[in-house]
C-alpha atoms as a PDB file:
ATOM      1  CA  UNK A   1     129.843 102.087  64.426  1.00  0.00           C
ATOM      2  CA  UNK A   2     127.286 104.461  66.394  1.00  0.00           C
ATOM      3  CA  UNK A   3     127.460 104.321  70.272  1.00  0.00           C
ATOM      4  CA  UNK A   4     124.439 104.876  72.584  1.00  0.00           C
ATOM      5  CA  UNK A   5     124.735 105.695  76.292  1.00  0.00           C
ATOM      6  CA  UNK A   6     121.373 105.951  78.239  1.00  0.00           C
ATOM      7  CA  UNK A   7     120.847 108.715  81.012  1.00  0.00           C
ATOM      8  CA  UNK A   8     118.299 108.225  83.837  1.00  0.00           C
ATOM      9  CA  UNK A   9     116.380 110.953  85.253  1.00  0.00           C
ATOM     10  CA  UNK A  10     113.843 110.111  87.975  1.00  0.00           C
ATOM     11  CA  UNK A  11     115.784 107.209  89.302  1.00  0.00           C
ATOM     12  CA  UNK A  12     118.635 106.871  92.291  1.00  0.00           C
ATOM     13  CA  UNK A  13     121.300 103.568  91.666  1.00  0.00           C
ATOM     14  CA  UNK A  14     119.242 101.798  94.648  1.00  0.00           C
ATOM     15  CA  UNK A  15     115.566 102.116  92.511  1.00  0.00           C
ATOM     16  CA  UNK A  16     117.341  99.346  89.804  1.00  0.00           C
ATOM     17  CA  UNK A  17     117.267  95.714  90.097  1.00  0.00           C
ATOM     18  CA  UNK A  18     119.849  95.244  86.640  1.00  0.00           C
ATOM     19  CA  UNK A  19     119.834  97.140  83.381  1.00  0.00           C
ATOM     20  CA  UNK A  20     120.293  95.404  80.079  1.00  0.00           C
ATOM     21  CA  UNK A  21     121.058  96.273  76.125  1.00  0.00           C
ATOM     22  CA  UNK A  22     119.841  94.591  73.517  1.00  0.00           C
ATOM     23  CA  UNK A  23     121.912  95.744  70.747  1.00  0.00           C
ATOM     24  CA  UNK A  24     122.335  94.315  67.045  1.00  0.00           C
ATOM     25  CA  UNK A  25     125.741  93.167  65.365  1.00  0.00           C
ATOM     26  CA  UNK A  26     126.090  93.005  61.633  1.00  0.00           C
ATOM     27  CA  UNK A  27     128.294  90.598  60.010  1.00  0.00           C
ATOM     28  CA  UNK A  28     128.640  89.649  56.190  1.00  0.00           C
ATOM     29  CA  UNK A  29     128.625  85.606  55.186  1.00  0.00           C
ATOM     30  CA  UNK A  30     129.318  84.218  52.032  1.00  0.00           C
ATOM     31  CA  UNK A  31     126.526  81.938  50.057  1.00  0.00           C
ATOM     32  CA  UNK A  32     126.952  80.340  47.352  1.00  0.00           C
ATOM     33  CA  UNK A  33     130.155  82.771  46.344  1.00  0.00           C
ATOM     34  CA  UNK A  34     127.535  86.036  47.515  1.00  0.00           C
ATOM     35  CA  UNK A  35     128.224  88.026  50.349  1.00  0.00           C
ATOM     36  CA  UNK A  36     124.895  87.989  52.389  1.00  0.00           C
ATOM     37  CA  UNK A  37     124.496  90.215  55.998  1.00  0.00           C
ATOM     38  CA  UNK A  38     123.362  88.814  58.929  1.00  0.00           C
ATOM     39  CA  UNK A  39     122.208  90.587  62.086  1.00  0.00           C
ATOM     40  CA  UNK A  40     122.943  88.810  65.346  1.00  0.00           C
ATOM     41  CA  UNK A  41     121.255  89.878  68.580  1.00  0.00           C
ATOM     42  CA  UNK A  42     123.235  90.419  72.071  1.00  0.00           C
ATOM     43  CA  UNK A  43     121.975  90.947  75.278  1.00  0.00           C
ATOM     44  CA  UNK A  44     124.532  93.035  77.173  1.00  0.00           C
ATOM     45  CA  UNK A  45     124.549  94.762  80.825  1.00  0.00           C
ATOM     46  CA  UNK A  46     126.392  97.892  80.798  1.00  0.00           C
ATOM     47  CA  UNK A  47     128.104  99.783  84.022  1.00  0.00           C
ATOM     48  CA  UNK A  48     126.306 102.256  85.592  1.00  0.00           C
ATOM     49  CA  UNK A  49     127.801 105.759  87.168  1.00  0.00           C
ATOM     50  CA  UNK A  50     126.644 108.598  88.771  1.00  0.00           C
ATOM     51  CA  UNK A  51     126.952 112.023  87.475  1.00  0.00           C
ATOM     52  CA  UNK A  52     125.054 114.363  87.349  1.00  0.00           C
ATOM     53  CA  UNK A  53     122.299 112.113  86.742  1.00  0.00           C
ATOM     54  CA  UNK A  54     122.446 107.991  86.125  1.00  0.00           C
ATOM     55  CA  UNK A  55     124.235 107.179  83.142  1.00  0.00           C
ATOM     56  CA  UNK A  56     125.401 104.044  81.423  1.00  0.00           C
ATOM     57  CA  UNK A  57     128.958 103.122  79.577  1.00  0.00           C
ATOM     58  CA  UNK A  58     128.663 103.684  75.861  1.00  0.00           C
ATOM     59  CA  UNK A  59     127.267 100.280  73.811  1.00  0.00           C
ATOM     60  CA  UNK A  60     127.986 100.145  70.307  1.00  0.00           C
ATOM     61  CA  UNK A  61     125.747  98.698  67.791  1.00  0.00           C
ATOM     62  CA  UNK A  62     124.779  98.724  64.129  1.00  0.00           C
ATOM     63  CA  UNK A  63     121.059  99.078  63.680  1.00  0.00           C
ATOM     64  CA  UNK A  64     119.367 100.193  67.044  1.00  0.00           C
ATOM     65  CA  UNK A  65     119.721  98.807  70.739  1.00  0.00           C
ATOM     66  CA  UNK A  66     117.042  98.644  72.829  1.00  0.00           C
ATOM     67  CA  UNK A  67     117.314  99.686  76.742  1.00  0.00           C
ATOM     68  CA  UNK A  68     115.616  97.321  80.026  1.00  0.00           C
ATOM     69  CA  UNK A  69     115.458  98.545  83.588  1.00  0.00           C
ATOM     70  CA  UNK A  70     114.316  96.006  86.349  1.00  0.00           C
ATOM     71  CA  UNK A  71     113.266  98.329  89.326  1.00  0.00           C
ATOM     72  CA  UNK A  72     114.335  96.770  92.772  1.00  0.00           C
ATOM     73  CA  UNK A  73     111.301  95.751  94.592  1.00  0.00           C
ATOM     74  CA  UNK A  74     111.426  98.088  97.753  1.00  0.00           C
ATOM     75  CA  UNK A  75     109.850  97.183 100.853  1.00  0.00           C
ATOM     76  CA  UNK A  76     106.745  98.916 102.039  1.00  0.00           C
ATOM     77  CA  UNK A  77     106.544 100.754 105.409  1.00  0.00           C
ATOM     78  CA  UNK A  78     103.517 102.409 106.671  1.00  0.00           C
ATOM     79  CA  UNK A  79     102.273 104.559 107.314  1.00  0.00           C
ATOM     80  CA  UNK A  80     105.407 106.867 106.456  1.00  0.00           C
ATOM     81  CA  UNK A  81     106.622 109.464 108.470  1.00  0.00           C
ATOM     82  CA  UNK A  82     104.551 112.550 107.055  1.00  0.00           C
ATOM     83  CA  UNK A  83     101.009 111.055 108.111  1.00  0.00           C
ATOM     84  CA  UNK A  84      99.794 112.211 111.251  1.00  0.00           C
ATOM     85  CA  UNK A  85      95.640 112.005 111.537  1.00  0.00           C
ATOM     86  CA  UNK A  86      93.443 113.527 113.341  1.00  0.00           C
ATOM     87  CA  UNK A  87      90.188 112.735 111.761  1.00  0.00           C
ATOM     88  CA  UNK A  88      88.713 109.611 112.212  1.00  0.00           C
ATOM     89  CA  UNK A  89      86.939 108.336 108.767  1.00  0.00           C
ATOM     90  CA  UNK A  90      83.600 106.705 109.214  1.00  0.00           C
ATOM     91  CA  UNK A  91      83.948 103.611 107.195  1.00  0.00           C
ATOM     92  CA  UNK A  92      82.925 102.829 104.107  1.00  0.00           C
ATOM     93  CA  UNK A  93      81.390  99.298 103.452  1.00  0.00           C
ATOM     94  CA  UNK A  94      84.024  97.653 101.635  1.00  0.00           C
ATOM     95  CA  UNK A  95      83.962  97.115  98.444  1.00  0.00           C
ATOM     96  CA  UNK A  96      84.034  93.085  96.999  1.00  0.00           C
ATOM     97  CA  UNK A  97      84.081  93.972  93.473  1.00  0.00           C
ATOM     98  CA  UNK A  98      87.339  95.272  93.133  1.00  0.00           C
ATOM     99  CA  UNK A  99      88.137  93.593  89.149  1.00  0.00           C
ATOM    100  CA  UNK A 100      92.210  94.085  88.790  1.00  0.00           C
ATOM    101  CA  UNK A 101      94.537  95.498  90.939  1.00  0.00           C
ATOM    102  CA  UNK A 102      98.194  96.287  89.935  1.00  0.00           C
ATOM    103  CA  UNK A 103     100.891  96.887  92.899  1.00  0.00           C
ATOM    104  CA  UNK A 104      98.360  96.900  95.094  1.00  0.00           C
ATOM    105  CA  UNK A 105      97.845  95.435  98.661  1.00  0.00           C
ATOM    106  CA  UNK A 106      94.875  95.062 100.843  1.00  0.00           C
ATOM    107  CA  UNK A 107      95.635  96.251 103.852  1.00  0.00           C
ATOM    108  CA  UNK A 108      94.261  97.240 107.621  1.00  0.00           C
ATOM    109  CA  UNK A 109      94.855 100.826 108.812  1.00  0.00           C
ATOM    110  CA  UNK A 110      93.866 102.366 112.723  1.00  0.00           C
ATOM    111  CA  UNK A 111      91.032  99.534 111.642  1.00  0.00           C
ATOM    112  CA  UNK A 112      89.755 100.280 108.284  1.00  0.00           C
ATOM    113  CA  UNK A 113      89.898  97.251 105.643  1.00  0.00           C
ATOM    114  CA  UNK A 114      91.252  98.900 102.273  1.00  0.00           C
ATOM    115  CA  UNK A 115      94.393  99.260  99.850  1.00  0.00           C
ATOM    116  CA  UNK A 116      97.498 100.533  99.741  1.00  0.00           C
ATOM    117  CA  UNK A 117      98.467 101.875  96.227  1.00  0.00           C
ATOM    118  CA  UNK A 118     102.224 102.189  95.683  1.00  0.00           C
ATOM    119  CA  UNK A 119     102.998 105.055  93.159  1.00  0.00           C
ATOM    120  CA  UNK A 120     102.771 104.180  89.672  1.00  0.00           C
ATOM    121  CA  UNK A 121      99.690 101.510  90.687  1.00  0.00           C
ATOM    122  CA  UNK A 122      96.065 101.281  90.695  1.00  0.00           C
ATOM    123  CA  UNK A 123      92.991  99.914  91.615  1.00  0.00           C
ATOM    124  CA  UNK A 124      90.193  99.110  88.697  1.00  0.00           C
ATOM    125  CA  UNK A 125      86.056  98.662  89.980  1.00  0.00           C
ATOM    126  CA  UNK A 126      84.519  96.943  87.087  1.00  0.00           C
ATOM    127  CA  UNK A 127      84.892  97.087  83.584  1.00  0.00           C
ATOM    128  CA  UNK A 128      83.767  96.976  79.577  1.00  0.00           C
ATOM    129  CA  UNK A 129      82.247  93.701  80.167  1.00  0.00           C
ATOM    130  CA  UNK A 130      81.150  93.873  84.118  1.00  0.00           C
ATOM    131  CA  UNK A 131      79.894  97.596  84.129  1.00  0.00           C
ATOM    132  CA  UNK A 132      79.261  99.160  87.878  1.00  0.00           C
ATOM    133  CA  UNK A 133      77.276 102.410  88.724  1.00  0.00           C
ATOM    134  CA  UNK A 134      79.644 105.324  87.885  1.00  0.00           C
ATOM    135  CA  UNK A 135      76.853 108.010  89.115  1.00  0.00           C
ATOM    136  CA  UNK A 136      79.581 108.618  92.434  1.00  0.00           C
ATOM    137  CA  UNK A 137      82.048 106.962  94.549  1.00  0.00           C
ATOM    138  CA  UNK A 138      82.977 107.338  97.791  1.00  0.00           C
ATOM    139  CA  UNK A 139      86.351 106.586 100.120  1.00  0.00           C
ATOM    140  CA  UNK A 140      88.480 107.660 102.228  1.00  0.00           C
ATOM    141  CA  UNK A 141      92.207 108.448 101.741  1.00  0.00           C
ATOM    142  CA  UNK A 142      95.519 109.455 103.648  1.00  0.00           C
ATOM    143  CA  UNK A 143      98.953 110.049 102.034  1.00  0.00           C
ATOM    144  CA  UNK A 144     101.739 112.404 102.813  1.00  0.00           C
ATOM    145  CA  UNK A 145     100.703 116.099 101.506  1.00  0.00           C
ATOM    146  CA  UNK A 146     101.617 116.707  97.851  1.00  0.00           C
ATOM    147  CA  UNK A 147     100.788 112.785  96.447  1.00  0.00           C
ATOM    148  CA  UNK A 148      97.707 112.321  95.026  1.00  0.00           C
ATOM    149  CA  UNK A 149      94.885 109.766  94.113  1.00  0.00           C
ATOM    150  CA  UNK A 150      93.608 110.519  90.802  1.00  0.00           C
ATOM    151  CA  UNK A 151      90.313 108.888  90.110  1.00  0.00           C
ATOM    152  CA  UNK A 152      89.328 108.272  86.376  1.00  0.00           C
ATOM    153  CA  UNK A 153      85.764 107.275  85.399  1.00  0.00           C
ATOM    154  CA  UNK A 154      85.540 105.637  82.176  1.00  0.00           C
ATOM    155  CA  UNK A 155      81.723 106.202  80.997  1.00  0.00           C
ATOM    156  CA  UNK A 156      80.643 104.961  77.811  1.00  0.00           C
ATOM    157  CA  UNK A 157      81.640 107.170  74.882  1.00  0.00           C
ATOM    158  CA  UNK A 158      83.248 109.645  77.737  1.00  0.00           C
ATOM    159  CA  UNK A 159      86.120 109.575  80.192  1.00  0.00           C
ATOM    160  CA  UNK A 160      86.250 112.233  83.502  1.00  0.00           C
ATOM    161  CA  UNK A 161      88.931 112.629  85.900  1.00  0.00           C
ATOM    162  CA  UNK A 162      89.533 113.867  89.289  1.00  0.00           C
ATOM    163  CA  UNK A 163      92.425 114.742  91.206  1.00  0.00           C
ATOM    164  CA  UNK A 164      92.658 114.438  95.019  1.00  0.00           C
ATOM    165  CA  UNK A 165      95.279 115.426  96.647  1.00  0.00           C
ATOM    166  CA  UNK A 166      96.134 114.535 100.136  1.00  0.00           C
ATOM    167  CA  UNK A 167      97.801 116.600 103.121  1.00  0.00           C
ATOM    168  CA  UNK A 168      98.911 114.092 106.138  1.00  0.00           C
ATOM    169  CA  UNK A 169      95.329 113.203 107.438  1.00  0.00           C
ATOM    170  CA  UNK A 170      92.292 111.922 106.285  1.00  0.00           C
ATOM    171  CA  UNK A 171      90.579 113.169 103.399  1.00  0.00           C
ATOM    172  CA  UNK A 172      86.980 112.029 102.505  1.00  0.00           C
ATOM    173  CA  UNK A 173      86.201 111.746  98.977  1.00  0.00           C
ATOM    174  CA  UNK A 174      82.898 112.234  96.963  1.00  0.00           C
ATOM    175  CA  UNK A 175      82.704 112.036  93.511  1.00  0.00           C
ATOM    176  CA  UNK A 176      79.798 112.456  91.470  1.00  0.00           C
ATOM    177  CA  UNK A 177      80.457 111.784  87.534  1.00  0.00           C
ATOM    178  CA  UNK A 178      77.064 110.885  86.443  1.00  0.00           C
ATOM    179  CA  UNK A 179      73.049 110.680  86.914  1.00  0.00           C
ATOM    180  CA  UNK A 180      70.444 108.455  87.021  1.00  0.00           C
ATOM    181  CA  UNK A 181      72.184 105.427  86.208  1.00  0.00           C
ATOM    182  CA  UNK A 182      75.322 105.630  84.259  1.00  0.00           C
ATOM    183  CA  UNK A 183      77.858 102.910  83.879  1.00  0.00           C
ATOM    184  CA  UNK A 184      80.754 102.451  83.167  1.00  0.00           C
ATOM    185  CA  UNK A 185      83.628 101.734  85.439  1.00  0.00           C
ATOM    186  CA  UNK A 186      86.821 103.010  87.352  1.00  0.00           C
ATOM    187  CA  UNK A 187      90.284 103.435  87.903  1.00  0.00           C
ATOM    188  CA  UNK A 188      91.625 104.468  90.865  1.00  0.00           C
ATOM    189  CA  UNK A 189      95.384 104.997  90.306  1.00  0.00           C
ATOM    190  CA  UNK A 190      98.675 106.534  92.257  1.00  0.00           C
ATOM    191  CA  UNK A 191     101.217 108.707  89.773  1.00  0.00           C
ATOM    192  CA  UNK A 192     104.666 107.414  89.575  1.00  0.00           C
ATOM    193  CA  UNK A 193     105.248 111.314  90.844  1.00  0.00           C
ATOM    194  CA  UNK A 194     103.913 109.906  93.951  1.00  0.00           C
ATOM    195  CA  UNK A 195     106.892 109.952  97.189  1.00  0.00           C
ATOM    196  CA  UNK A 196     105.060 106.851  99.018  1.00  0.00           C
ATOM    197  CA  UNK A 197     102.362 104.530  99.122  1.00  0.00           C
ATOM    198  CA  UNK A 198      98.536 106.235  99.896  1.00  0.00           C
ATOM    199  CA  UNK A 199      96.304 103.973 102.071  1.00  0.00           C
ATOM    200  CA  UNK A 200      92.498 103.957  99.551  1.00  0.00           C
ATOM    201  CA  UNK A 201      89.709 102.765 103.248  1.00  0.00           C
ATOM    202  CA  UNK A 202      87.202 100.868 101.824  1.00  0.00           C
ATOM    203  CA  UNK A 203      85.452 101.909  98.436  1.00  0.00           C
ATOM    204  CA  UNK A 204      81.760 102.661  97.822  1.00  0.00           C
ATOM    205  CA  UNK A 205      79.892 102.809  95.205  1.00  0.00           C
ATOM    206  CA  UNK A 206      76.682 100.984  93.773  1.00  0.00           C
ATOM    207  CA  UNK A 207      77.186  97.620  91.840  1.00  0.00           C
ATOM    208  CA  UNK A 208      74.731  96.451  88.992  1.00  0.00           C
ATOM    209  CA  UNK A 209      76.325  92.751  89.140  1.00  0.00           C
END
């Protein structure tokens, strides 16, 4: 019977909630005088230990298993310990528009209405259906130096990117993907690379509904 063992990279023993294994069992049944297989489902949670990286105890199955982590919820602080401004950002109208947000939280920073983006999230201004302006955008944005914002622009028939990455303090950011007009709409979204939340100030950028 083939064993599987999973190994985590990425991921300390705090980061996850429960782990579970789906695996398959096989068994043979007799109808009607004929042997006939059957393959039961069942839902296991194996140990975890630490060596060098995570790894699981060994499940044993017959046709595949199939591998769940729950992440633990951690709580958010902020700002964290590497931010340190200097600059004061001008602020930004605030954007009302904002269509779907995914571990995201509004939030109020030194005064400024906007979001902050845990890693792995993102923020979404319009959409297919309810297109905005995607001729530039405009926010501020303060994170701890190596995480980054990356902002994608999804244009009809064309997709841009841009990476910003921040350094402790405010950085202003200007984008300009189009001209005279173009829609589309964007994502604003934090890497799962990302070390900590980054605080998005409030978002400009010209609405057509």
């Amino acid at each position: 019977m083939p064993k599987s063992r999973l190994k985590i990279e990425g991921l300390q023993l705090s980061d996850i909630d429960s782990l579970q294994a789906t695996k398959t069992e096989l068994s043979i049944g007799i109808v009607n005088g004929v042997k006939v297989p059957s393959f039961v489902q069942e839902v296991v949670s194996p140990s975890l230990r630490v060596a060098s990286s995570l790894q699981t105890d060994e499940v044993e199955y017959d046709t595949y298993v199939k591998w769940v982590i729950t992440k633990a919820v951690q709580p958010v602080t902020w700002p964290p310990w590497c931010v340190n401004p200097t600059i004061t950002p001008f602020p930004y109208t605030p954007s009302e528009n904002v269509s779907s947000t995914y571990n995201v939280e509004p939030y109020t920073y030194n005064g400024l209405d906007g979001y902050l983006v845990m890693p792995g999230g993102y923020i979404q201004i319009g959409s297919q259906d309810l297109p905005v302006y995607t001729d530039e955008i405009n926010m501020w944005a303060i994170g701890c130096s190596g995480d980054k914002i990356v902002i994608e622009c999804n244009m009809i028939g064309h997709v841009s990117t841009k990476e910003n990455y921040m350094n402790g303090d405010w950085i202003k950011i200007e984008r300009r993907f189009g001209f005279g007009g173009t829609t589309g709409w964007f994502v604003i979204s934090a890497p799962s690379s990302n070390q900590y939340a980054i605080f998005v100030g409030s978002i400009w950028t010209s609405y057509i509904y």
